[in-house]
C-alpha atoms as a PDB file:
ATOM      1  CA  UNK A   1     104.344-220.013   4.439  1.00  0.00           C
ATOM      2  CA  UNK A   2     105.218-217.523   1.719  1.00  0.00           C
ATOM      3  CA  UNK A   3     103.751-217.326  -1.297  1.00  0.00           C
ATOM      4  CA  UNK A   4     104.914-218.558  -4.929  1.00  0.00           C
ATOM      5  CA  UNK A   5     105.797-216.442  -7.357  1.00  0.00           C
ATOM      6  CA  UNK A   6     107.346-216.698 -10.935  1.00  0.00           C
ATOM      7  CA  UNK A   7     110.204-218.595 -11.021  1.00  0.00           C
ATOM      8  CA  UNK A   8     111.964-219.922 -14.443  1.00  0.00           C
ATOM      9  CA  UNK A   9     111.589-223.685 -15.418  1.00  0.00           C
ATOM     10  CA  UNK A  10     115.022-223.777 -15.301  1.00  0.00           C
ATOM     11  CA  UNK A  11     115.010-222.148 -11.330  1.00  0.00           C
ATOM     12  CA  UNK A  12     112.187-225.184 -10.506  1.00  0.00           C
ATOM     13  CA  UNK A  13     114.645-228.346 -12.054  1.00  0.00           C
ATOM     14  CA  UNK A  14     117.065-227.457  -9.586  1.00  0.00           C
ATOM     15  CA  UNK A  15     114.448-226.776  -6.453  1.00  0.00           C
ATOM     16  CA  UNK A  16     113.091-230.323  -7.596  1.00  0.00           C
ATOM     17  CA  UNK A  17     116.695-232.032  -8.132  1.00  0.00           C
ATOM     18  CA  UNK A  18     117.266-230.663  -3.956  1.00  0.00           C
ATOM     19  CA  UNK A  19     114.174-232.523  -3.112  1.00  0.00           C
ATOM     20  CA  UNK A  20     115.474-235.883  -4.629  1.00  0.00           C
ATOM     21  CA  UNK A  21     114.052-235.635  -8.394  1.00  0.00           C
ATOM     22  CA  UNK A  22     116.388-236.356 -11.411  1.00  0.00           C
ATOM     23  CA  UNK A  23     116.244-235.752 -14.927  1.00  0.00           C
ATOM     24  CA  UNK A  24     115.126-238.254 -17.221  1.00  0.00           C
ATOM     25  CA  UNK A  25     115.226-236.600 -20.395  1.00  0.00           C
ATOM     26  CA  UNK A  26     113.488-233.596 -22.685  1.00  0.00           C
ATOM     27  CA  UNK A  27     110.470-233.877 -24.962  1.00  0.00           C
ATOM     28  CA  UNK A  28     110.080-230.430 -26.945  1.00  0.00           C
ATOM     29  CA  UNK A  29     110.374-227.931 -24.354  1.00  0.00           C
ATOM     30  CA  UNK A  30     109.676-229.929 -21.621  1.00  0.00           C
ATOM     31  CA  UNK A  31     112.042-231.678 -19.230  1.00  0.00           C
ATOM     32  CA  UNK A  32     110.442-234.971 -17.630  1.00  0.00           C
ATOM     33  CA  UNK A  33     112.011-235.713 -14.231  1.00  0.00           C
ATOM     34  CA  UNK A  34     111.342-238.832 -12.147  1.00  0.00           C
ATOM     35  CA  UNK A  35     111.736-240.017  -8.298  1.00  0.00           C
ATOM     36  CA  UNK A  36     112.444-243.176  -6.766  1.00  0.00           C
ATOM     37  CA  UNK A  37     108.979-244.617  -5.210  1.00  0.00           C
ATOM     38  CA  UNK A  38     107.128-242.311  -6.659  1.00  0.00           C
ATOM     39  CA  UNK A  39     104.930-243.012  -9.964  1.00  0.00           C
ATOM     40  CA  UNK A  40     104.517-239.844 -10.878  1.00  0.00           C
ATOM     41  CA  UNK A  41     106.849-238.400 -13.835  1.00  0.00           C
ATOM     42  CA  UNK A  42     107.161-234.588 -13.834  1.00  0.00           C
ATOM     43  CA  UNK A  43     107.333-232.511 -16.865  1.00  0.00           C
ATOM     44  CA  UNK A  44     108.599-229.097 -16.196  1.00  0.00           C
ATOM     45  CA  UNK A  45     108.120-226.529 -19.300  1.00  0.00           C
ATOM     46  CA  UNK A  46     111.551-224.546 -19.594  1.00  0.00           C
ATOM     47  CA  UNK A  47     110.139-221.238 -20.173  1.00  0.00           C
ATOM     48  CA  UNK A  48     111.343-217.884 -18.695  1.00  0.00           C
ATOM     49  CA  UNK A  49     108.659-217.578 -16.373  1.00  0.00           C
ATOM     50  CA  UNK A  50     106.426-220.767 -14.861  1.00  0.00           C
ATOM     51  CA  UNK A  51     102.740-219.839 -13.807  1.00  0.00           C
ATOM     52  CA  UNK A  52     101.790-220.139 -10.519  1.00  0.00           C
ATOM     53  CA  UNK A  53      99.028-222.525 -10.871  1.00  0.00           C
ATOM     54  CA  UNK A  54     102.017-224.938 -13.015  1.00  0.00           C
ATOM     55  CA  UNK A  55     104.176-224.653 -10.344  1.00  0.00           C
ATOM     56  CA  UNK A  56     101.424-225.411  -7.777  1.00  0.00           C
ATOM     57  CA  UNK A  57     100.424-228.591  -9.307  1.00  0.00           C
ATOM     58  CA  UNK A  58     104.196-229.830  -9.725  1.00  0.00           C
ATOM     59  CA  UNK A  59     104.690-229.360  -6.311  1.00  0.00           C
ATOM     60  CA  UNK A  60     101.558-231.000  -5.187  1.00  0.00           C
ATOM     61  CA  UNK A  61     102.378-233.595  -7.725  1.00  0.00           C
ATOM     62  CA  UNK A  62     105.532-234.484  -6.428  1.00  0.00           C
ATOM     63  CA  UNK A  63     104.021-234.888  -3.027  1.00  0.00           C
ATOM     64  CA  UNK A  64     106.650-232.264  -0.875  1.00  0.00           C
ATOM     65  CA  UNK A  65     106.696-229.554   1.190  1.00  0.00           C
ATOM     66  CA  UNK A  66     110.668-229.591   0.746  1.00  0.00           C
ATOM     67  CA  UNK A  67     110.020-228.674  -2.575  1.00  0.00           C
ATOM     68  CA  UNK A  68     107.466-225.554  -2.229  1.00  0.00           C
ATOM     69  CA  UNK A  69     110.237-224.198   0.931  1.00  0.00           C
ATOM     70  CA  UNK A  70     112.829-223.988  -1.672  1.00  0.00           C
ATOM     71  CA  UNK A  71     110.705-222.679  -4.052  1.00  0.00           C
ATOM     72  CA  UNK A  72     109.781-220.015  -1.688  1.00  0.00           C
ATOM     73  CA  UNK A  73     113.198-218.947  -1.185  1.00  0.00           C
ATOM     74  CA  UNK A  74     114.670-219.013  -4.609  1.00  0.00           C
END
């Protein structure tokens, strides 16, 4: 598995919307995203560069390997 690197916030709402996610609106600078069956609510910071240890715990958060692949590759 590679590793993750800095991606945009705006580069992670689309790896999550691939992986079944969908926007539920913005607070601030934050967009919250939800999935069906899952109770956890995502809140992605749109800033020009995500740290890896934010983008680590969204991705364990949402509970996908899908999601780290695509990150991977973006």
């Amino acid at each position: 598995m590679g590793r993750l690197g800095n991606i945009s916030g705006k580069d992670a709402v689309k790896a999550f919307q691939k992986a079944g996610w969908e926007s539920m609106g913005q607070v601030g600078s934050h967009l919250v995203m939800v999935k069906q069956g899952i109770r956890v609510n995502l809140s992605i910071p749109q800033h020009k560069e995500l740290s890896v240890g934010t983008l680590r715990a969204h991705i364990e958060a949402g509970g996908s390997l899908r999601i780290r692949c695509s990150m991977v590759s973006i």
